[in-house]
N, C-alpha and C. Protein backbone atom coordinates (compact mmCIF):
# COMPACT_ATOMS: atom_id res chain seq x y z
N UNK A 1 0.84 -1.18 0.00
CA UNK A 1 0.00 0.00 0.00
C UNK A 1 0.88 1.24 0.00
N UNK A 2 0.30 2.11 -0.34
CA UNK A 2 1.40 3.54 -0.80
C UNK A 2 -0.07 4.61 -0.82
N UNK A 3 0.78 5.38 0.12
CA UNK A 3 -0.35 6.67 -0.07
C UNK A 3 1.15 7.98 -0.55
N UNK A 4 -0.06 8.80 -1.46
CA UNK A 4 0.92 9.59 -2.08
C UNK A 4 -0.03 10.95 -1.50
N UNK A 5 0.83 11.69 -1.19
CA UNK A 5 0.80 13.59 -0.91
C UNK A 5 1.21 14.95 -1.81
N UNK A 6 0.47 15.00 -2.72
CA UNK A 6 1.31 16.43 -3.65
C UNK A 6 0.95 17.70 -2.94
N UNK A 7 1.75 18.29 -3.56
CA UNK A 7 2.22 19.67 -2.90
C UNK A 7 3.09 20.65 -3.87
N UNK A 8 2.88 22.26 -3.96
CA UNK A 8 3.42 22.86 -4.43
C UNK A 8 2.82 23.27 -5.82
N UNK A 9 1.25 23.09 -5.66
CA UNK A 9 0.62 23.76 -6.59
C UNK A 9 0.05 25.14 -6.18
N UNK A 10 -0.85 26.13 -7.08
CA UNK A 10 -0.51 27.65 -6.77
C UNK A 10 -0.98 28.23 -7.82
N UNK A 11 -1.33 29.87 -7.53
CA UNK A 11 -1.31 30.20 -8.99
C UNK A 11 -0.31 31.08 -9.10
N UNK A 12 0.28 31.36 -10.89
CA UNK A 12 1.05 31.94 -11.26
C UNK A 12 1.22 32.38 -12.75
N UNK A 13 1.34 33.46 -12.62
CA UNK A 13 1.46 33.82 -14.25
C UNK A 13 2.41 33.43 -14.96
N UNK A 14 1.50 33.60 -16.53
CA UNK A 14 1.78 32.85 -17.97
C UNK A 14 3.59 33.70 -17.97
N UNK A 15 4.23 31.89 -17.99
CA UNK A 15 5.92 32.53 -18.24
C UNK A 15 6.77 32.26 -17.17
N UNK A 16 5.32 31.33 -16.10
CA UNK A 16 6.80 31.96 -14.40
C UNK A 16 6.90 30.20 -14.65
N UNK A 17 7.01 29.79 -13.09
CA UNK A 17 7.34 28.44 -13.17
C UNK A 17 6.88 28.03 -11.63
N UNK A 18 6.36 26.14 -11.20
CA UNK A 18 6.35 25.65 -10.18
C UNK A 18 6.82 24.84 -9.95
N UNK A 19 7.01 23.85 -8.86
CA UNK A 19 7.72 22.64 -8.47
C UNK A 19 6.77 22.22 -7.73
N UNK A 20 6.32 21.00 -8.31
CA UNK A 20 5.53 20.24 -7.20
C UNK A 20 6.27 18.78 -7.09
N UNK A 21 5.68 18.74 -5.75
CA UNK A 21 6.42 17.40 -5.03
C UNK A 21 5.05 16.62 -4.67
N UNK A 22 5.27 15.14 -4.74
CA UNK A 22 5.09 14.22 -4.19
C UNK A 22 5.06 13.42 -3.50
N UNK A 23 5.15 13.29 -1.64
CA UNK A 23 5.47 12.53 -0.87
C UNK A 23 4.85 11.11 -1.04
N UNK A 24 5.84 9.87 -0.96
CA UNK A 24 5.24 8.34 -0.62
C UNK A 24 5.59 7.93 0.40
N UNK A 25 4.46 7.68 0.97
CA UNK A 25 4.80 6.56 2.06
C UNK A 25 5.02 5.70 2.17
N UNK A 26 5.47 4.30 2.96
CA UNK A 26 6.51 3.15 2.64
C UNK A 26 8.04 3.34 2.52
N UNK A 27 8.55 1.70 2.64
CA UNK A 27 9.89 1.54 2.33
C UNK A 27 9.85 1.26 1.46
N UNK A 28 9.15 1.22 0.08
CA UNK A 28 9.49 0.55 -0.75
C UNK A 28 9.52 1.31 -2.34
N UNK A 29 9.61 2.58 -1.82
CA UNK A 29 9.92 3.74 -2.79
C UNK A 29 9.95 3.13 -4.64
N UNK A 30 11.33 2.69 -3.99
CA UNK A 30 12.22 2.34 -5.54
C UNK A 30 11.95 1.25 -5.99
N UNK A 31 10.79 0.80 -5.73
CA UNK A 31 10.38 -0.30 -6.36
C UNK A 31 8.54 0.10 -7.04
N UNK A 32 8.90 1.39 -7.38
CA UNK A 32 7.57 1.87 -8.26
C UNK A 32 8.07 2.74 -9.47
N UNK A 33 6.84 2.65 -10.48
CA UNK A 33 7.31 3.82 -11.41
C UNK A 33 6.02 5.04 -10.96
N UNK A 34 6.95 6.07 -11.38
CA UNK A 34 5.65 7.15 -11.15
C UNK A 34 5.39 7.98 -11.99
N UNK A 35 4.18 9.04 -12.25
CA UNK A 35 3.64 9.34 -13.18
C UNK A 35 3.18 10.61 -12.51
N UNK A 36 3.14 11.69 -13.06
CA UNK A 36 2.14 12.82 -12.91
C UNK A 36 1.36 13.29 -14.30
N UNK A 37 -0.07 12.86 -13.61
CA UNK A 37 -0.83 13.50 -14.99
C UNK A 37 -2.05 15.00 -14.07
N UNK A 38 -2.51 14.97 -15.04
CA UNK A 38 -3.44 16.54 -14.82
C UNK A 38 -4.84 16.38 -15.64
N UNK A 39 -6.00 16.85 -14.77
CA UNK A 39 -7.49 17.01 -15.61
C UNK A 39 -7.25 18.54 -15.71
N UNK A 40 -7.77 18.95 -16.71
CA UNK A 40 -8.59 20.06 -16.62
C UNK A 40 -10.02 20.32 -16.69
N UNK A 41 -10.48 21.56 -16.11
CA UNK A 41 -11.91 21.55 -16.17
C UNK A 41 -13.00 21.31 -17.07
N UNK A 42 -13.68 19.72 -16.90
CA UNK A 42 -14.36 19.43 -18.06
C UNK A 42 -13.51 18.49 -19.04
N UNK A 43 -12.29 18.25 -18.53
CA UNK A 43 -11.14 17.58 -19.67
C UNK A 43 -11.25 16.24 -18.68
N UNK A 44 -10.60 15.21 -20.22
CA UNK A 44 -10.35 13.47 -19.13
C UNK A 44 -8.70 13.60 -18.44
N UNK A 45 -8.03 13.18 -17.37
CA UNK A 45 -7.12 13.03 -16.94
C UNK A 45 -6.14 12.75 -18.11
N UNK A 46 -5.03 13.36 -18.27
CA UNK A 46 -4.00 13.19 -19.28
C UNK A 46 -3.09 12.93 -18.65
N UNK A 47 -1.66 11.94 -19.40
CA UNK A 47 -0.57 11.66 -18.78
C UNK A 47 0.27 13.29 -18.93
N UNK A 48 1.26 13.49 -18.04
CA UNK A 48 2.27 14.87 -18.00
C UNK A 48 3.44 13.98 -18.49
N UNK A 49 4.23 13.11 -17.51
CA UNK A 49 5.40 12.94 -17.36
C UNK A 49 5.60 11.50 -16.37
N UNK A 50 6.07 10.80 -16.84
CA UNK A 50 6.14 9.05 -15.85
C UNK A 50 7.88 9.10 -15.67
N UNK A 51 8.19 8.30 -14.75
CA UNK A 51 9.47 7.86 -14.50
C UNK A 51 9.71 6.63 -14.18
N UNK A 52 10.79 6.09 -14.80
CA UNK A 52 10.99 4.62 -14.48
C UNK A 52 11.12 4.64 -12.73
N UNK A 53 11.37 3.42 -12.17
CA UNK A 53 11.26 2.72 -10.53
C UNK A 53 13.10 3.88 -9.92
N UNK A 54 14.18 2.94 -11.09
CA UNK A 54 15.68 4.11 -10.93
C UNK A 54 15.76 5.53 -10.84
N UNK A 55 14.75 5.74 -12.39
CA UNK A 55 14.94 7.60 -12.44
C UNK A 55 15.65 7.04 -14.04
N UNK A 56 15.87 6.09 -14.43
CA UNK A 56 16.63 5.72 -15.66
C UNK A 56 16.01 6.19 -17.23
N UNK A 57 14.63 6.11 -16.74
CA UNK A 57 14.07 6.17 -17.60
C UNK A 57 12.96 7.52 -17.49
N UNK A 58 12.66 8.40 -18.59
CA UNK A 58 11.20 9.29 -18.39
C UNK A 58 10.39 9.19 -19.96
N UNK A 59 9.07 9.65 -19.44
CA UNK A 59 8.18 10.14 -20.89
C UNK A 59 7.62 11.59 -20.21
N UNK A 60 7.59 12.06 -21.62
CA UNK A 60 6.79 13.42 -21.51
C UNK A 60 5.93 13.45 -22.38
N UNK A 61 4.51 13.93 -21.76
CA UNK A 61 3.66 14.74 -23.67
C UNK A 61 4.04 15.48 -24.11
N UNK A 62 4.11 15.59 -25.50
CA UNK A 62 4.19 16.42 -26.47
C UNK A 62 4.30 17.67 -25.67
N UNK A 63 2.90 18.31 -25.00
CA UNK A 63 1.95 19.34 -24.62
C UNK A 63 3.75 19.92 -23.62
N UNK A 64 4.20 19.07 -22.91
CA UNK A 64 5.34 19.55 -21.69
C UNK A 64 6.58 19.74 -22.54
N UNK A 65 6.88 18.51 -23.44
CA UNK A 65 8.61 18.67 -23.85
C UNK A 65 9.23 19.59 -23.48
N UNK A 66 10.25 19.53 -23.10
CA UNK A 66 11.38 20.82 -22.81
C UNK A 66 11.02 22.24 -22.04
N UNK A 67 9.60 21.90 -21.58
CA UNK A 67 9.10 23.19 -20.14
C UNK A 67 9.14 22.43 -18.77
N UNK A 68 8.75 21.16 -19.26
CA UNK A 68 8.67 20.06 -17.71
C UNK A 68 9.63 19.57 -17.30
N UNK A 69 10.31 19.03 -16.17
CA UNK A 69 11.20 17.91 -16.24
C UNK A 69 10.67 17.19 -14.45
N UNK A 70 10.52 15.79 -15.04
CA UNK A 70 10.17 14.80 -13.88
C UNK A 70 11.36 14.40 -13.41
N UNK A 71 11.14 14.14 -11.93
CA UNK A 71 12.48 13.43 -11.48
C UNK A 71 11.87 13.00 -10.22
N UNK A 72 13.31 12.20 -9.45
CA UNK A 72 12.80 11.81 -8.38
C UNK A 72 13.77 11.63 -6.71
N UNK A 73 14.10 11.51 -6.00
CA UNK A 73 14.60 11.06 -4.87
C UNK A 73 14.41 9.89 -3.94
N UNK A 74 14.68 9.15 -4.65
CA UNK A 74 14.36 7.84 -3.70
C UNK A 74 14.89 7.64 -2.45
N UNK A 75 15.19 8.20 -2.11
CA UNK A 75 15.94 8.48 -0.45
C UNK A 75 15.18 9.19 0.25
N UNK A 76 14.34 10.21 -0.47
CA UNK A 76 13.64 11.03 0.22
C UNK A 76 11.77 10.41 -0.34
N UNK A 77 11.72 9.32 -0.84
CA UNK A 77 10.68 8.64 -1.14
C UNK A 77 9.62 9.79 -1.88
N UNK A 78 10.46 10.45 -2.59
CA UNK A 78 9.47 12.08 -3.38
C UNK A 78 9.86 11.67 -4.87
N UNK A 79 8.53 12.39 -5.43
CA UNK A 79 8.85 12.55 -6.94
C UNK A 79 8.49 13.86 -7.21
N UNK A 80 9.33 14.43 -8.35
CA UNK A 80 9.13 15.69 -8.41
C UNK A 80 8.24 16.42 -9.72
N UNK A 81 8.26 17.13 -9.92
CA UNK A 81 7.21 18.06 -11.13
C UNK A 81 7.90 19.19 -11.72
N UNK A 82 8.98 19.37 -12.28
CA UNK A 82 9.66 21.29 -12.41
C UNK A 82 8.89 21.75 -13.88
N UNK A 83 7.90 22.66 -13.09
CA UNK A 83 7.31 23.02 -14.40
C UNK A 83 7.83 24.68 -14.67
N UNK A 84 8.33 24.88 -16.04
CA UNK A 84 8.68 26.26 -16.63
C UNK A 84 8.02 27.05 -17.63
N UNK A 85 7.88 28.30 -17.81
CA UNK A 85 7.43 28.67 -19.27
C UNK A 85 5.90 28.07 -18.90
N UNK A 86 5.41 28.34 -18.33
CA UNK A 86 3.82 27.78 -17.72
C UNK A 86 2.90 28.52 -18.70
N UNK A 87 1.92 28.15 -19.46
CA UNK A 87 0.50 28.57 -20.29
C UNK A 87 -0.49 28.66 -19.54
N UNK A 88 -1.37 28.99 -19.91
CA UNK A 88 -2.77 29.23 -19.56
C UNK A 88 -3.38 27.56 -19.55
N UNK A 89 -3.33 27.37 -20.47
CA UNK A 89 -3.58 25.94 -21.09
C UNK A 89 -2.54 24.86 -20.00
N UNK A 90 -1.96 24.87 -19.41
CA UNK A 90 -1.69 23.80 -18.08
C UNK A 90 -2.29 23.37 -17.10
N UNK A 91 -3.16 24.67 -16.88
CA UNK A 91 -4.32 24.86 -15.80
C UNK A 91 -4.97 23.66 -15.61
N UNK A 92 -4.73 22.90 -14.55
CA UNK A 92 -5.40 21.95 -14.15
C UNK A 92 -5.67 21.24 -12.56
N UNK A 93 -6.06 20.08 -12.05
CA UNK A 93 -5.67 19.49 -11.11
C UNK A 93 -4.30 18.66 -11.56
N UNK A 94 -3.44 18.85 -10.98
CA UNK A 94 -1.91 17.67 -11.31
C UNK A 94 -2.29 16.46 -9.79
N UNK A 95 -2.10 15.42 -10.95
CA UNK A 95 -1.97 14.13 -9.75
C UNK A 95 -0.75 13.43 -9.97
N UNK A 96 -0.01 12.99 -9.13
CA UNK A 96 1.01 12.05 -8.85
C UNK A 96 0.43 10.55 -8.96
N UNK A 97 0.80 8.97 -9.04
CA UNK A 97 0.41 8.23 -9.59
C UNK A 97 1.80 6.79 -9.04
N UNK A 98 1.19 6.13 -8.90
CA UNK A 98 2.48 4.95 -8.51
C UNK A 98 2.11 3.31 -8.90
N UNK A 99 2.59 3.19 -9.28
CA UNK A 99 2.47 1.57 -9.41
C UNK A 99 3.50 0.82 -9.38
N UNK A 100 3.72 -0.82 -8.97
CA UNK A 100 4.63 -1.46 -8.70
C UNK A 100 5.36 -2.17 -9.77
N UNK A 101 6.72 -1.64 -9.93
CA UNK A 101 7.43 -2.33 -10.60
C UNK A 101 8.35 -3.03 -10.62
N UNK A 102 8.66 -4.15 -10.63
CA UNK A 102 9.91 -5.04 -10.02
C UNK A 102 10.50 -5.66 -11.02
N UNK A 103 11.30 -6.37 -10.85
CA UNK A 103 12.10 -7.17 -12.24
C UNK A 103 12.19 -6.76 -13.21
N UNK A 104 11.84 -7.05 -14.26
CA UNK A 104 11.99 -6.75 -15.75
C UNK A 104 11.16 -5.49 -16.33
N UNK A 105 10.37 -4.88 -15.16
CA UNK A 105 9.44 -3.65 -15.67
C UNK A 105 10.57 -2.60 -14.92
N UNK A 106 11.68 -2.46 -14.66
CA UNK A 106 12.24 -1.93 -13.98
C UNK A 106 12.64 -0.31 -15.02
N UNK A 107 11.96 -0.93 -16.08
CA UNK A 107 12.50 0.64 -17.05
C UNK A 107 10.95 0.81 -17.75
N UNK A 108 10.20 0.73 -17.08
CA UNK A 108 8.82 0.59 -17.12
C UNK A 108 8.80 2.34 -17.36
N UNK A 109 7.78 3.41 -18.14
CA UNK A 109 7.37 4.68 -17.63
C UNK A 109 5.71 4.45 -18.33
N UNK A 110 5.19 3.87 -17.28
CA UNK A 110 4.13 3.65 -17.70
C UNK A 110 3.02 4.95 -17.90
N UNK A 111 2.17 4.95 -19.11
CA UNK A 111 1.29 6.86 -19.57
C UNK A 111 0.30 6.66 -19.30
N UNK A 112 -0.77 5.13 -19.27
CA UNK A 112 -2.16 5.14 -19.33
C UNK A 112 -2.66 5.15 -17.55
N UNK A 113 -3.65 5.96 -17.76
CA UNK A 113 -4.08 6.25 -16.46
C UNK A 113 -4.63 4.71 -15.77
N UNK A 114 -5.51 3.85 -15.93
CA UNK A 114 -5.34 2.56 -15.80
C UNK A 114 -4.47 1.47 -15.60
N UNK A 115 -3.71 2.11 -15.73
CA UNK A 115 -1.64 1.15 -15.77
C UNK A 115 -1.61 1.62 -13.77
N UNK A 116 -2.15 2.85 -13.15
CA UNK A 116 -1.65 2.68 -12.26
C UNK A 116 -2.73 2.74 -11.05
N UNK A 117 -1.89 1.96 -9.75
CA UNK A 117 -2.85 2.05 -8.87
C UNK A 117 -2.70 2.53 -7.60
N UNK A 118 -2.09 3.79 -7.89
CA UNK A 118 -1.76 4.47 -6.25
C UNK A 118 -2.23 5.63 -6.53
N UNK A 119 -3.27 6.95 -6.09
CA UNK A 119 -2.93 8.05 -6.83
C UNK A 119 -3.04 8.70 -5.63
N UNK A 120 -2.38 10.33 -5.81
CA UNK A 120 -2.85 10.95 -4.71
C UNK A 120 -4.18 12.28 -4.58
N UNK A 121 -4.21 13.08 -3.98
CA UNK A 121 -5.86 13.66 -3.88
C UNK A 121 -5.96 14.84 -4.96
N UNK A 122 -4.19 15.25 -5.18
CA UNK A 122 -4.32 16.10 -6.59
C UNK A 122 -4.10 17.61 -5.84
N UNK A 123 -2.74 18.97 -6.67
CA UNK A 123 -3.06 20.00 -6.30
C UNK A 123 -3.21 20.66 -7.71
N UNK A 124 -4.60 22.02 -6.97
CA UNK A 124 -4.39 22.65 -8.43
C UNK A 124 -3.17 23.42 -8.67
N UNK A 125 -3.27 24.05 -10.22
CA UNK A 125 -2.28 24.75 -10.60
C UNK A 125 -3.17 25.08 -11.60
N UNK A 126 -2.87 26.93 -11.28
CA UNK A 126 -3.25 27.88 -12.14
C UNK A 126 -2.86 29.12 -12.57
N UNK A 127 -2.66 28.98 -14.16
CA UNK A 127 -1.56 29.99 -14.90
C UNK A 127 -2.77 30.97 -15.32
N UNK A 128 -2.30 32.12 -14.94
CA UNK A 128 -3.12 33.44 -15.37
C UNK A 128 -2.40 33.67 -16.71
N UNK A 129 -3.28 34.17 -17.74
CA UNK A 129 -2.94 35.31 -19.08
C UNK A 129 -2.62 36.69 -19.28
C-alpha cells in the first residue's frame, strides 16, 4: 500500500514556473514507477510525465517537452514536477500516480491512467494570461 501527498501547486502567471512534489509513504519507494498527470476543467485526466522505478528512464507529452522535467529522490521517497514557461492551457488538477514495478518492468514509464494504482488527492495549478 502507498499513499501519495502532492504539494506545491498555486497560482502563477503565464511565463513563471512551479515545483511540485510528491510525498510516498513506505519503504518501498524504488520499487515503483511514477507518473504525474493533470485534468482540466471538463477535460479526461492526461498523462504529464512518468518515471521509471531508478529515475533511468522518463516520458513526456508532447503538450510539456522541454518546459517540464520529472524526477525523483528515492531516499527522500518524493517525486518531483519542475514546471517552466507555464501557459494558460496547463491549468489543471496535477496528480502524482504509482504503481509497482519489479524485475523486468524496472524501465517501465508507464502513460495510461489505468496502468496505475496508487494516486494521490491532486493540487491545483493555475496559470493566469
Amino acid at each position: 500500500q502507498v499513499q501519495l501527498v502532492e504539494s506545491g501547486g498555486g497560482l502563477v502567471q503565464a511565463g513563471g514556473s512551479l515545483r511540485l512534489s510528491c510525498a510516498a509513504s513506505g519503504r518501498t519507494f524504488s520499487t515503483y514507477a511514477m507518473g504525474w498527470f493533470r485534468q482540466g476543467l471538463g477535460k479526461e485526466r492526461e498523462i504529464v510525465a512518468a518515471i521509471s522505478r531508478s529515475g533511468g528512464r522518463t516520458y513526456y507529452a508532447d503538450s510539456v517537452k522541454g518546459r517540464f522535467t520529472i524526477s525523483r529522490d528515492n531516499a527522500k521517497n518524493t517525486v518531483y514536477l519542475e514546471m517552466n514557461s507555464l501557459k494558460p492551457e496547463d491549468t489543471a488538477v496535477y496528480y502524482c500516480a504509482a504503481v509497482y514495478r519489479a524485475g523486468l518492468g524496472g524501465w517501465d514509464t508507464p502513460t495510461r491512467t489505468n496502468a496505475y494504482d496508487y494516486w494521490g488527492q491532486g493540487t491545483q495549478v493555475t496559470v493566469s494570461s
